[in-house]
N, C-alpha and C. Protein backbone atom coordinates (compact mmCIF):
# COMPACT_ATOMS: atom_id res chain seq x y z
N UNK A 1 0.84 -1.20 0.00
CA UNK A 1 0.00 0.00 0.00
C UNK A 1 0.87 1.25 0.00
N UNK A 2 0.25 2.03 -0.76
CA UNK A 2 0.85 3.58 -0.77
C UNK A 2 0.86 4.16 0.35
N UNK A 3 2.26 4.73 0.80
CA UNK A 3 2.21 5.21 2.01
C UNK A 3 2.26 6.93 1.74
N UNK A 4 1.84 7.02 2.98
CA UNK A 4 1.38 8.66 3.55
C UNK A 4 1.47 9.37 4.05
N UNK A 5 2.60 9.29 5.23
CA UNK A 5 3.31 10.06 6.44
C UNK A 5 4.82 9.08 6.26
N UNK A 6 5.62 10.01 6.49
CA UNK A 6 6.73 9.13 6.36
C UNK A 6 7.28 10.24 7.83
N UNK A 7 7.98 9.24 8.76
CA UNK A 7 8.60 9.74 10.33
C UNK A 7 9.72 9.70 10.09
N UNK A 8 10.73 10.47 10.47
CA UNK A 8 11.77 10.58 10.96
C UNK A 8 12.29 10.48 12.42
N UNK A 9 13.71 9.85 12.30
CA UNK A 9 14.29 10.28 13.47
C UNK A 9 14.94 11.63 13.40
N UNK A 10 15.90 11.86 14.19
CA UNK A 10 16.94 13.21 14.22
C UNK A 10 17.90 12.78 14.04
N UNK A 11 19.02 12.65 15.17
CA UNK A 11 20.53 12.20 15.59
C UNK A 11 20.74 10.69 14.39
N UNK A 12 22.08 11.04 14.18
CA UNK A 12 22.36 9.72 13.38
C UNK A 12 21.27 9.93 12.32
N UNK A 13 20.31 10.25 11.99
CA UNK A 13 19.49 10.13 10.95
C UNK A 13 19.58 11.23 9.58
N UNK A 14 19.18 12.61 10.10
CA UNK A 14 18.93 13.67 9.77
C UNK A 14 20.28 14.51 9.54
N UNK A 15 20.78 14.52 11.02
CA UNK A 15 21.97 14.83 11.25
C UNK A 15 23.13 14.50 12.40
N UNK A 16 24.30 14.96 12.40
CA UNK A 16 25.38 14.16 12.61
C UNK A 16 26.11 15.59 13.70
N UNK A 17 25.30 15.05 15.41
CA UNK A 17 25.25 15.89 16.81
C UNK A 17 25.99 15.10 17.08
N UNK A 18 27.17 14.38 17.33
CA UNK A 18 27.79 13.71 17.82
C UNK A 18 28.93 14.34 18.17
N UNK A 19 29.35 15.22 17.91
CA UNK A 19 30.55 16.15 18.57
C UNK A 19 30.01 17.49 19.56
N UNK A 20 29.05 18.01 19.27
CA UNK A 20 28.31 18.38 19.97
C UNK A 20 28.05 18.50 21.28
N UNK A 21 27.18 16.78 20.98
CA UNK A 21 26.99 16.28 22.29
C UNK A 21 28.42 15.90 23.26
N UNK A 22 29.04 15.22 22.40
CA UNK A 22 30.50 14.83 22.94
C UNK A 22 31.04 15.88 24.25
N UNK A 23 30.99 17.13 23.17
CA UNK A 23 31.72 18.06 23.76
C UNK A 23 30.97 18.59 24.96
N UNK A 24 29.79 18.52 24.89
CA UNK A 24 28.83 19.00 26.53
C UNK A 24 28.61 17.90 27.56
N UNK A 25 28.86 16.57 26.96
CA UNK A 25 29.27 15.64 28.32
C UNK A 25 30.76 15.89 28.65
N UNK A 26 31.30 16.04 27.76
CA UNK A 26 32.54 15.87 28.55
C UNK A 26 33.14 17.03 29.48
N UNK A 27 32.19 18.63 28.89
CA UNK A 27 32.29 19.45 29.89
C UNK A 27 31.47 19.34 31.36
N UNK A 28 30.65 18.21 31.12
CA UNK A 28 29.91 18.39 32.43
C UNK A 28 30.88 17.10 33.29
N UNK A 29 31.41 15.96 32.22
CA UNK A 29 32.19 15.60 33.39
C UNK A 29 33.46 16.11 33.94
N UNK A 30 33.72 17.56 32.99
CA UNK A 30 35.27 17.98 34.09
C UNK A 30 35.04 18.98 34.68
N UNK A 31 33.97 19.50 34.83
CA UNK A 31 32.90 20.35 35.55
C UNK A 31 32.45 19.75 36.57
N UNK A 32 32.50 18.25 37.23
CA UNK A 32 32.05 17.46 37.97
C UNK A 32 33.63 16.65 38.84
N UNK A 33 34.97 16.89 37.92
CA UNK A 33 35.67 16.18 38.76
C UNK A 33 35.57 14.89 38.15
N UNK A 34 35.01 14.33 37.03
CA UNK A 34 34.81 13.14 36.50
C UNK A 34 36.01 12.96 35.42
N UNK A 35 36.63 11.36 34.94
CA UNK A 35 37.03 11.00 34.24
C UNK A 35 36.07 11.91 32.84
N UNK A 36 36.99 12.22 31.38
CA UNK A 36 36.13 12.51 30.28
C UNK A 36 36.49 11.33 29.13
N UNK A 37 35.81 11.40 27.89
CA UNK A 37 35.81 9.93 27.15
C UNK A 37 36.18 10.77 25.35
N UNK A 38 36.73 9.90 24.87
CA UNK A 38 37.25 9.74 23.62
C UNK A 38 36.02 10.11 22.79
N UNK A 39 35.63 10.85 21.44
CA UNK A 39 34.55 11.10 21.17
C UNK A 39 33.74 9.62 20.16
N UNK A 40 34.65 8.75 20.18
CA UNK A 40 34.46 7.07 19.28
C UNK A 40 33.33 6.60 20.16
N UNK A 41 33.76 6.93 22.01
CA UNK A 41 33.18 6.22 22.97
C UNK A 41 32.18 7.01 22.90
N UNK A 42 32.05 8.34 23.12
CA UNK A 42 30.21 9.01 23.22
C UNK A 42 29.69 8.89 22.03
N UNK A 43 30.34 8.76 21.06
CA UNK A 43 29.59 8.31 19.81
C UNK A 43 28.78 7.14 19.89
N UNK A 44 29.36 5.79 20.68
CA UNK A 44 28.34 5.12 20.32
C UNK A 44 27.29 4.88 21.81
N UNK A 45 27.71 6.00 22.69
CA UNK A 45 26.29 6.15 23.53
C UNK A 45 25.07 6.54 23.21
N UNK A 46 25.05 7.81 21.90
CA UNK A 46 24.12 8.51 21.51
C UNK A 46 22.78 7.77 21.30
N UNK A 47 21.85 8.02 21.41
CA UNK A 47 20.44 7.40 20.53
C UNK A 47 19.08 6.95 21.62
N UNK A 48 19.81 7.41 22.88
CA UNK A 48 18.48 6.80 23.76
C UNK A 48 17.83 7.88 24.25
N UNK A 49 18.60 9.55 23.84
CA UNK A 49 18.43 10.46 24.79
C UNK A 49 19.09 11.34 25.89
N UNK A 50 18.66 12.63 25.97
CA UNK A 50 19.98 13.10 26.51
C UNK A 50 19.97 12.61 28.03
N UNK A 51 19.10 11.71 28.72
CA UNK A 51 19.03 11.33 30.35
C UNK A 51 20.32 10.12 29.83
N UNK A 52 19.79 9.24 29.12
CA UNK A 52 20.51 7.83 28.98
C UNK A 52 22.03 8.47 28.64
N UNK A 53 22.57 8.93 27.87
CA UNK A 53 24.13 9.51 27.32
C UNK A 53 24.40 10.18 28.58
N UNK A 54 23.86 11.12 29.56
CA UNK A 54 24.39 11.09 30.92
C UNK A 54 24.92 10.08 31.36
N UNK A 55 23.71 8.96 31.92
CA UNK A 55 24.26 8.12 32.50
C UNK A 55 25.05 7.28 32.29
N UNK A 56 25.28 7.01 30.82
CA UNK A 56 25.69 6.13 30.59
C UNK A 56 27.81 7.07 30.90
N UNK A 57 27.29 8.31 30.75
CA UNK A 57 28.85 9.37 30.91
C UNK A 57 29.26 9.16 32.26
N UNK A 58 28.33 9.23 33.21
CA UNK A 58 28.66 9.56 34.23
C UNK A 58 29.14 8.13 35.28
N UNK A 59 28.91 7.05 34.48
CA UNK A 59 28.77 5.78 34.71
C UNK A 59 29.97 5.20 34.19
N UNK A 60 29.97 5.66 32.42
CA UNK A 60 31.19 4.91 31.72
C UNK A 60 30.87 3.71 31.35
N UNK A 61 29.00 3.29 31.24
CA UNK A 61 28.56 1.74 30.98
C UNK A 61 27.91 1.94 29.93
N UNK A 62 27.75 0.81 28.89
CA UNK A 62 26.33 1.18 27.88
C UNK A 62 25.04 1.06 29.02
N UNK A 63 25.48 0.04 29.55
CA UNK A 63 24.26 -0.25 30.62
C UNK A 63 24.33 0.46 31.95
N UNK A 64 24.06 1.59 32.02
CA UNK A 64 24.41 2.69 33.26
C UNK A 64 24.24 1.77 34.56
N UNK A 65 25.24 2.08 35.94
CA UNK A 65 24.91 1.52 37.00
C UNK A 65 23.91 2.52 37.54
N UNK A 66 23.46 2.38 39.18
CA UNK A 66 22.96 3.60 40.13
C UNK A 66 23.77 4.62 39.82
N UNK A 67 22.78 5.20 39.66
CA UNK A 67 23.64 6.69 40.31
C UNK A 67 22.89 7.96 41.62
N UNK A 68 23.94 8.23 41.89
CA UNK A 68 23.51 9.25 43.29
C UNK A 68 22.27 10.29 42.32
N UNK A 69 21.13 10.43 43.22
CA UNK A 69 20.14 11.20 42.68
C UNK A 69 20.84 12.83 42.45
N UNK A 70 21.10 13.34 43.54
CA UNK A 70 22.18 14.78 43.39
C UNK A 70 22.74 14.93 42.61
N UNK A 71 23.56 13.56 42.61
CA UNK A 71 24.72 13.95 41.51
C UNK A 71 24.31 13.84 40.13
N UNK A 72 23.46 13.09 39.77
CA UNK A 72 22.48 13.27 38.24
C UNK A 72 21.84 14.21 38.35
N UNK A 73 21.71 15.12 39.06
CA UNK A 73 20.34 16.27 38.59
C UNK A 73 21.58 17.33 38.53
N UNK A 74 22.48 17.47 39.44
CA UNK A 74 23.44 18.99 39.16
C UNK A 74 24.26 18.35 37.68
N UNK A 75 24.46 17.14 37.33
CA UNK A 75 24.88 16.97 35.93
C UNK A 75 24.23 17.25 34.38
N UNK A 76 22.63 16.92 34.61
CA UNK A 76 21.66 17.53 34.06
C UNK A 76 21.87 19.06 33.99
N UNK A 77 21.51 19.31 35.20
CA UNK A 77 22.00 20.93 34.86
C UNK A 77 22.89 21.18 34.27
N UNK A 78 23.93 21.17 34.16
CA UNK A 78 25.10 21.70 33.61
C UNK A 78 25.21 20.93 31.95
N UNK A 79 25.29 19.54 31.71
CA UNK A 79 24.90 19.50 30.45
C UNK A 79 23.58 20.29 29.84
N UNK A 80 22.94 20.11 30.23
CA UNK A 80 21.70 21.03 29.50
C UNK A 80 21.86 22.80 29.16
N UNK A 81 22.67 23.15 30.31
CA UNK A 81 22.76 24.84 29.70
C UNK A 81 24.30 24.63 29.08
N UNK A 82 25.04 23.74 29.12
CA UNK A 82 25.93 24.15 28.12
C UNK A 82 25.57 23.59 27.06
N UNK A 83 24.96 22.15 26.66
CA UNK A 83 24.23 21.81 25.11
C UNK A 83 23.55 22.90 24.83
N UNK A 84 22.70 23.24 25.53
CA UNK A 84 21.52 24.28 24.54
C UNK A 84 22.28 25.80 24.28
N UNK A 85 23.44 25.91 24.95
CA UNK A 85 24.40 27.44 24.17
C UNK A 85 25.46 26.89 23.20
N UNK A 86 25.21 25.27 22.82
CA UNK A 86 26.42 25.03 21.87
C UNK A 86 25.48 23.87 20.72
N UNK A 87 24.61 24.32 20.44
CA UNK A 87 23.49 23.39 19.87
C UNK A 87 23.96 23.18 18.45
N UNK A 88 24.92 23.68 17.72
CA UNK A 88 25.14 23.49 15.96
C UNK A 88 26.20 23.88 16.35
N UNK A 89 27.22 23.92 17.12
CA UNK A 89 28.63 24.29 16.55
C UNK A 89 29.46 23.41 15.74
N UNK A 90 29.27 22.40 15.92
CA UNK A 90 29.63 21.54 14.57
C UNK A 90 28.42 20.36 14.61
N UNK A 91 27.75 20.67 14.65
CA UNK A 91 26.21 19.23 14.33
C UNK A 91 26.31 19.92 12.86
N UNK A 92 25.97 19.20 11.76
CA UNK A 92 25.20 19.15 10.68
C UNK A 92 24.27 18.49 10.04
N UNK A 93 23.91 18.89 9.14
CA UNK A 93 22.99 17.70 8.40
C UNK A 93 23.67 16.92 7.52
N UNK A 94 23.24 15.76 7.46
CA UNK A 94 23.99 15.06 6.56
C UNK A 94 23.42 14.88 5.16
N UNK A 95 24.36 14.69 4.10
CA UNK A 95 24.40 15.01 2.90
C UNK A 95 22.82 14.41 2.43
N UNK A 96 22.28 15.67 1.80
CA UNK A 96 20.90 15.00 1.41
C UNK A 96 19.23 15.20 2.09
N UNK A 97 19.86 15.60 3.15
CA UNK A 97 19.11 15.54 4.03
C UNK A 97 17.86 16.75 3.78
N UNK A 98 18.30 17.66 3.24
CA UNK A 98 17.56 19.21 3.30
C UNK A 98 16.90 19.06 1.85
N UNK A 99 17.19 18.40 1.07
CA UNK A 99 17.01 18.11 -0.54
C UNK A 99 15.59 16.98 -0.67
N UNK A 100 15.93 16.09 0.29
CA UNK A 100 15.42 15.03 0.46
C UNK A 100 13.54 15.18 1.15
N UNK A 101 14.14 16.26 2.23
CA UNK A 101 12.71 16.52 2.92
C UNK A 101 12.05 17.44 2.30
N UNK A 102 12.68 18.39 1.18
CA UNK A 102 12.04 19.15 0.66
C UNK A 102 11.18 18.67 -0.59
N UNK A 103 11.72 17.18 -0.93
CA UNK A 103 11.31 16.72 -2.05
C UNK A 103 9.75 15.81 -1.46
N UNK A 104 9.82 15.54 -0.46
CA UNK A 104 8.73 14.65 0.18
C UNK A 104 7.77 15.61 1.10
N UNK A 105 8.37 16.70 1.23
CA UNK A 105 6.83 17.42 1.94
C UNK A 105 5.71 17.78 1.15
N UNK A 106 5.85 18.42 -0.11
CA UNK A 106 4.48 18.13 -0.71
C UNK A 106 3.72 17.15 -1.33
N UNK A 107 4.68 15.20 -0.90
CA UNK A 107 3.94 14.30 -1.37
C UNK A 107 3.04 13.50 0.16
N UNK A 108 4.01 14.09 1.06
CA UNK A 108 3.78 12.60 2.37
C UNK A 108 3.52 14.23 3.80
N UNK A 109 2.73 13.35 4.35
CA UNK A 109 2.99 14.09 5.55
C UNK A 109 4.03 13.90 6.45
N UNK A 110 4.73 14.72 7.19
CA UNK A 110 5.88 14.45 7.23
C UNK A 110 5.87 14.88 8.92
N UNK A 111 6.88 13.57 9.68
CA UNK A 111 6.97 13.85 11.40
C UNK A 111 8.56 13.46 11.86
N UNK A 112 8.64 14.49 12.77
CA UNK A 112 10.05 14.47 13.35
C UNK A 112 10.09 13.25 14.63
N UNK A 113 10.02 12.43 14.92
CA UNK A 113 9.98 11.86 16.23
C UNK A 113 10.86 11.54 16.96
N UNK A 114 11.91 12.57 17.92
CA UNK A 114 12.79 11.72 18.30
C UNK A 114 13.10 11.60 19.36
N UNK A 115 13.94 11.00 20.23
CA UNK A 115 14.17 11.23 21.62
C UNK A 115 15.20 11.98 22.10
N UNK A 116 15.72 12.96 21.74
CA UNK A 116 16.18 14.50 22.17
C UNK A 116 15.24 15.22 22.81
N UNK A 117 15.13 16.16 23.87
CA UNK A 117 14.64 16.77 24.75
C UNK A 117 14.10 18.11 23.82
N UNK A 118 12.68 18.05 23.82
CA UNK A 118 11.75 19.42 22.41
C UNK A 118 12.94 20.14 22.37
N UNK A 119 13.33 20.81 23.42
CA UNK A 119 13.71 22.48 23.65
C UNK A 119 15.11 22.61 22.96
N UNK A 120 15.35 21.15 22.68
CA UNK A 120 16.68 21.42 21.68
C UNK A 120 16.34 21.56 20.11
N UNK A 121 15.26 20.51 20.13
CA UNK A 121 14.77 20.28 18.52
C UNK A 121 14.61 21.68 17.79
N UNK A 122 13.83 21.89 17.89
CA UNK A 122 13.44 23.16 17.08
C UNK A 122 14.46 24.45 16.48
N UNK A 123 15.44 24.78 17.37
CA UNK A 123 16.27 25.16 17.20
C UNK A 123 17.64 24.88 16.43
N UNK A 124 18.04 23.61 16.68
CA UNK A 124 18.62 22.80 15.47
C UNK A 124 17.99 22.71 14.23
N UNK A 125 16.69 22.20 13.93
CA UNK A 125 15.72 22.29 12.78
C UNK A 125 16.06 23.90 11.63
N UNK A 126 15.83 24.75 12.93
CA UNK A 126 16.00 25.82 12.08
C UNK A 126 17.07 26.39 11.78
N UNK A 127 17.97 26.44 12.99
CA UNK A 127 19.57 26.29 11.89
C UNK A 127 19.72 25.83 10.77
N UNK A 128 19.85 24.52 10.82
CA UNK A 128 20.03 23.70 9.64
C UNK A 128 18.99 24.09 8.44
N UNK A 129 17.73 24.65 8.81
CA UNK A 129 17.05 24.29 7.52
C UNK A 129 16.36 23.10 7.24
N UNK A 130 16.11 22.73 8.34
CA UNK A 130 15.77 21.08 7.97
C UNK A 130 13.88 21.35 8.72
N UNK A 131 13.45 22.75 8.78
CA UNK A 131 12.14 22.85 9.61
C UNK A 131 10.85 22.46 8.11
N UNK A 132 10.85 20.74 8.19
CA UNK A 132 9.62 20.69 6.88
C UNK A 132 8.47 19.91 7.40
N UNK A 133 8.53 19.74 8.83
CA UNK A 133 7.62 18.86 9.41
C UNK A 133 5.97 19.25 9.63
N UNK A 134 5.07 18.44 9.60
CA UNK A 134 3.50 18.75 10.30
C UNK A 134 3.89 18.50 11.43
N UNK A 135 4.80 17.56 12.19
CA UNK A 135 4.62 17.37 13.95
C UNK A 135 5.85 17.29 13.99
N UNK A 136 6.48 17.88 15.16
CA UNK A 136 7.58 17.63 15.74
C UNK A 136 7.30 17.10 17.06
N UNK A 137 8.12 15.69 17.52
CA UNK A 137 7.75 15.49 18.96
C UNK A 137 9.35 14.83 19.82
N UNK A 138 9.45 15.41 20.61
CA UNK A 138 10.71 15.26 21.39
C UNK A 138 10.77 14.11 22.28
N UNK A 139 11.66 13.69 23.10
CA UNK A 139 12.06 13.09 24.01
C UNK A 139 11.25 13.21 24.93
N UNK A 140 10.33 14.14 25.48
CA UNK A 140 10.09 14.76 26.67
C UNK A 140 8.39 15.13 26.07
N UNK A 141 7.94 14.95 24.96
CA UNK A 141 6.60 15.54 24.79
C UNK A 141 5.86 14.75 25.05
N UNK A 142 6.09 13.37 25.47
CA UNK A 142 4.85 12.19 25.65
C UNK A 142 5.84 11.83 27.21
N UNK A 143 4.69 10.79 27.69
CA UNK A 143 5.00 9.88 28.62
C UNK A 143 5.92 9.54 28.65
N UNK A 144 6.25 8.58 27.05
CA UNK A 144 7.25 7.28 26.88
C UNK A 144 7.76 7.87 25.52
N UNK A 145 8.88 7.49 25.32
CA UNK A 145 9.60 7.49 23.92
C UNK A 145 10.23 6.47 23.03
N UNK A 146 10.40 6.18 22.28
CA UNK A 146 11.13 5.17 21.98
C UNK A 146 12.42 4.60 22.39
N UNK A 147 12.43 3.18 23.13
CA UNK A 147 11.74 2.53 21.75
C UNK A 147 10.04 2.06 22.28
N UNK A 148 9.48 2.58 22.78
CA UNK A 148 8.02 2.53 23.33
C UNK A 148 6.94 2.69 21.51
N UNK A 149 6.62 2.07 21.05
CA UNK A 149 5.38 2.51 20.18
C UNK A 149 4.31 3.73 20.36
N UNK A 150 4.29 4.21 21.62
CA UNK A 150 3.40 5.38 21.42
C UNK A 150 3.76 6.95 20.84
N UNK A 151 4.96 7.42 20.57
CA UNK A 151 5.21 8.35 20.04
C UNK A 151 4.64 8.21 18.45
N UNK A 152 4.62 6.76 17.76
CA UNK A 152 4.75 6.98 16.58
C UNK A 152 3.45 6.82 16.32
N UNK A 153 2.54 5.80 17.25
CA UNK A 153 0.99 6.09 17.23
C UNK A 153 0.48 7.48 17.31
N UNK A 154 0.92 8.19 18.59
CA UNK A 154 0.89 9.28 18.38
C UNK A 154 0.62 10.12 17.19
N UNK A 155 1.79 9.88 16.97
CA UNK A 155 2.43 10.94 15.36
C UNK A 155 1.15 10.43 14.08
N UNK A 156 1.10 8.84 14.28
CA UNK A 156 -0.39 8.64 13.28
C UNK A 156 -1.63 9.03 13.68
N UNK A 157 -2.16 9.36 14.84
CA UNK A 157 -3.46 9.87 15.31
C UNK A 157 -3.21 11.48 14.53
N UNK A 158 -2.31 12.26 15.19
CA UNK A 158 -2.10 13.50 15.13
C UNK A 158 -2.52 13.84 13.55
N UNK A 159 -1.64 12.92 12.78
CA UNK A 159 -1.33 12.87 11.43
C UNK A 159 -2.60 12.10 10.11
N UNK A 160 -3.24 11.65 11.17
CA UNK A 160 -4.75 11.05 10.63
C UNK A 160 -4.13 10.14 9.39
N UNK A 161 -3.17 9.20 10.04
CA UNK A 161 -3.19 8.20 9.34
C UNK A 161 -2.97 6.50 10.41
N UNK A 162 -3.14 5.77 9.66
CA UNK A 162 -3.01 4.36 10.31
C UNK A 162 -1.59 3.89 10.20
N UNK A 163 -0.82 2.68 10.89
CA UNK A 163 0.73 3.12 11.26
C UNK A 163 0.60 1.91 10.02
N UNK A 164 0.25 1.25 9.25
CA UNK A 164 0.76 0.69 8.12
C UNK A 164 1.14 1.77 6.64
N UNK A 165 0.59 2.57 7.06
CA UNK A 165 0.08 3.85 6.04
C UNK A 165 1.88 4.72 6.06
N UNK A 166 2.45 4.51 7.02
CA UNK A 166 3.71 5.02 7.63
C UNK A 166 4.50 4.83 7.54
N UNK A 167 5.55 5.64 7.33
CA UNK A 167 7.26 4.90 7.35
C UNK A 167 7.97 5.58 8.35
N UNK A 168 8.64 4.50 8.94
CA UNK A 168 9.99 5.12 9.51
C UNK A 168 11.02 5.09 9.21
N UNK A 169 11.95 5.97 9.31
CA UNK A 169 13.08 6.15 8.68
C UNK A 169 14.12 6.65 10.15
N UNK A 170 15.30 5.81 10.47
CA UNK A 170 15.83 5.60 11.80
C UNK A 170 17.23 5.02 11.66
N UNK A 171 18.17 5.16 12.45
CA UNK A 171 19.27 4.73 12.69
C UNK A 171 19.75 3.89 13.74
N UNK A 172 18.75 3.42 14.72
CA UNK A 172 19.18 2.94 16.01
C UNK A 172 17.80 2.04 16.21
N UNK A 173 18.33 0.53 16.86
CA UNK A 173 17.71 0.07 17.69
C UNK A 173 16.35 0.13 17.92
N UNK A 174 15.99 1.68 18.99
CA UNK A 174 14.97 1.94 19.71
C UNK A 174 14.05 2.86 18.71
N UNK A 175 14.64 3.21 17.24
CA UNK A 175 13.24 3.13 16.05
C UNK A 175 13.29 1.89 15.35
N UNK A 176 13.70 0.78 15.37
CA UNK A 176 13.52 -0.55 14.80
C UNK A 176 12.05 -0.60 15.70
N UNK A 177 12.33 -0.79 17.21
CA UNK A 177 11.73 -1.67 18.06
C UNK A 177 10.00 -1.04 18.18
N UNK A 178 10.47 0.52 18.05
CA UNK A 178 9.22 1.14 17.85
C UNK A 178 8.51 1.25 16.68
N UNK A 179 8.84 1.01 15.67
CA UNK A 179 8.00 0.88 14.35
C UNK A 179 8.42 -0.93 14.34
N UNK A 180 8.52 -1.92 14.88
CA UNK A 180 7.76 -2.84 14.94
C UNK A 180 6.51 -3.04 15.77
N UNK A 181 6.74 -2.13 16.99
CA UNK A 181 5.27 -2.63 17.72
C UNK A 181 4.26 -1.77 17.50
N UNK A 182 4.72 -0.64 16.74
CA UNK A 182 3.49 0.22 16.42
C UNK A 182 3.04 -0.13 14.95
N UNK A 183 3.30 -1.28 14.32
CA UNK A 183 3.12 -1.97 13.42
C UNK A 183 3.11 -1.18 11.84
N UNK A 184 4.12 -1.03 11.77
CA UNK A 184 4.76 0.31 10.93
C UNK A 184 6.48 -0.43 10.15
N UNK A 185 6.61 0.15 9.15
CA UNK A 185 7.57 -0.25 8.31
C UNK A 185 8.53 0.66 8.32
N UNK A 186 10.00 -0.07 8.67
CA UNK A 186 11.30 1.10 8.86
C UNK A 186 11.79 1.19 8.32
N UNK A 187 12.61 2.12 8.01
CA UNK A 187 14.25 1.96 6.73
C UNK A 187 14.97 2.46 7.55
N UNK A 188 16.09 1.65 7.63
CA UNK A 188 17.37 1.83 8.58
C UNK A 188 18.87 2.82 7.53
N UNK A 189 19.18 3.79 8.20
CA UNK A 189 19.95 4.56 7.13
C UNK A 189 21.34 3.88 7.60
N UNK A 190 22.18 3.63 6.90
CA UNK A 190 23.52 2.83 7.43
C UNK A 190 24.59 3.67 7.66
N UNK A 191 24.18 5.07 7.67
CA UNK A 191 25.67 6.02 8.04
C UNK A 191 24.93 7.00 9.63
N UNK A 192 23.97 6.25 10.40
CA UNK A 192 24.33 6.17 11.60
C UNK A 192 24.80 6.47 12.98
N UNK A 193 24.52 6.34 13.81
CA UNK A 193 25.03 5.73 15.20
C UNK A 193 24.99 4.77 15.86
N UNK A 194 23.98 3.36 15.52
CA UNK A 194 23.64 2.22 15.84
C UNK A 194 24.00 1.48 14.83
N UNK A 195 24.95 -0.37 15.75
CA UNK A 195 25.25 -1.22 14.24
C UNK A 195 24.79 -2.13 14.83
N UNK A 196 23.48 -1.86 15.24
CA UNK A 196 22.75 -3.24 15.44
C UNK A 196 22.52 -3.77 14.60
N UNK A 197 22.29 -5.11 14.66
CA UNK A 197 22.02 -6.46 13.44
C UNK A 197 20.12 -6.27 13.44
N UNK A 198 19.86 -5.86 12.12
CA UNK A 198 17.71 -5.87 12.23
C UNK A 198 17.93 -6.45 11.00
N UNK A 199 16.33 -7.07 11.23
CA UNK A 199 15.66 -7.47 9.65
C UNK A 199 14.91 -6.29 9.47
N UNK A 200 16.06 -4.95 8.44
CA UNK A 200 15.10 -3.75 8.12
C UNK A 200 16.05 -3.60 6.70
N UNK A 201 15.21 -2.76 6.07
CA UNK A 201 15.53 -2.46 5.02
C UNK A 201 16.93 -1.41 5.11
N UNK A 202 17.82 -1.47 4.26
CA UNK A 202 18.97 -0.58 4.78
C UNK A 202 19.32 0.39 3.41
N UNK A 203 19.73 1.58 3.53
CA UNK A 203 20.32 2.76 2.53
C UNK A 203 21.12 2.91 3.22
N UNK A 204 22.24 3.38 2.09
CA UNK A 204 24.01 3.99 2.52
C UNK A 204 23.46 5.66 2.70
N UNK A 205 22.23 5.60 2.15
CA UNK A 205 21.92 7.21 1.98
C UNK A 205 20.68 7.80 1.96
N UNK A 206 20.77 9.26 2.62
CA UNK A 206 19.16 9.72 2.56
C UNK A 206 18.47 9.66 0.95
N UNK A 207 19.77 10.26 -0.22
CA UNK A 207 19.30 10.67 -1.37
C UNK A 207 18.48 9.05 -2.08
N UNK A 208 18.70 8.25 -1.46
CA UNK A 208 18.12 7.01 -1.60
C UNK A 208 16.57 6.54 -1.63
N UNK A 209 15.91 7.52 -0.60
CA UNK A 209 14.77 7.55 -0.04
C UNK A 209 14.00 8.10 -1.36
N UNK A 210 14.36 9.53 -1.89
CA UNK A 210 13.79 9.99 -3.31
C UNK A 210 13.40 8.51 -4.77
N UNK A 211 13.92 8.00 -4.57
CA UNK A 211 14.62 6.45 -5.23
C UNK A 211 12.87 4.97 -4.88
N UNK A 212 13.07 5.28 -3.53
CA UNK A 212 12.24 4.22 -3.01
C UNK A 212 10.47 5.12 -2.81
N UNK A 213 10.28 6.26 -2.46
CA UNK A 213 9.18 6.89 -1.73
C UNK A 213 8.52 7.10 -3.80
């Protein structure tokens, strides 16, 4: 069936925040007295969100241990006002990306869904040029995020379509897991932040999507 809303992720997808981010954990861990990490290693923390890439910083685990409640909320603080005064200093979009959404907004309805915190989204969007969406929904605008299925139900209620009607288009894991249970079809882009092993369809490239849509 002809599809009708096509979703996006952000990070790893759209564009390439990975130094970025790098650079505001690692000021919050020498701002904290903490060991800081190689940007290979926060590279492949990225994709769950800016709570999870804390912990996982402040921890040094993919799989974060406890952490002291204090000491995660004054780290929050301090990553959060230094990410949001260093939001594009070197993030970009990746090749295609601005060409690509401009070519599909007057065929598909079109949704941002990702798990970055709103108050960053929008602002990146419009730097870049990449603002072509009907819905944008953050990390922080629902309950649950991915890889939970309700953001992307969501995004199909909002979007007045049914999630077979839908595509996702994702780089990690936790949009595989969520456009399987929200019973929705993914395309996995292979230049990334996640090298998980899926049964999903894979492109070396956004300009690819023009090709398949």
């Amino acid at each position: 069936m002809k599809k009708k809303a096509v979703f996006f992720d952000l990070d790893g997808t759209l564009i390439d925040s990975a130094p970025d981010l790098a650079a505001s954990l690692n000021h919050t861990l020498h701002s904290l007295g903490m060991p800081t990490y190689d940007p290979d290693t926060i590279h492949s923390w990225i994709g769950g969100g800016a709570t999870l890439l804390l912990q996982r910083g402040l921890t040094g685990q993919m799989e974060p241990l406890p952490i002291d409640p204090k000491l995660f909320e004054k780290a929050k603080r301090i990553f959060f006002e230094h990410y949001g005064a260093n939001l594009c200093n070197h993030t970009r979009a990746y090749p295609h990306a601005k060409e690509v959404l401009a070519y599909l907004r007057p065929r598909y309805r079109l949704a941002l869904v990702t798990n970055k915190p709103y108050a960053f989204v929008l602002p990146i969007l419009k730097k870049l040029r990449l603002d072509y969406f009907d819905l944008v929904l953050g990390g922080d605008s629902l309950k649950a995020k991915k890889p939970s299925p309700e953001p992307l139900l969501h995004a199909c209620q909002k979007l007045k379509v049914v999630p077979y009607e839908a595509l996702m288009i994702g780089d990690s894991i936790n949009d595989y897991l969520a456009a399987k249970e929200a019973g929705m079809d993914m395309i996995w882009v292979s230049h990334g932040y996640d090298s998980s092993k899926v049964e999903a369809q894979k492109i070396p490239s956004l300009a690819t999507l023009k090709e398949i849509l």
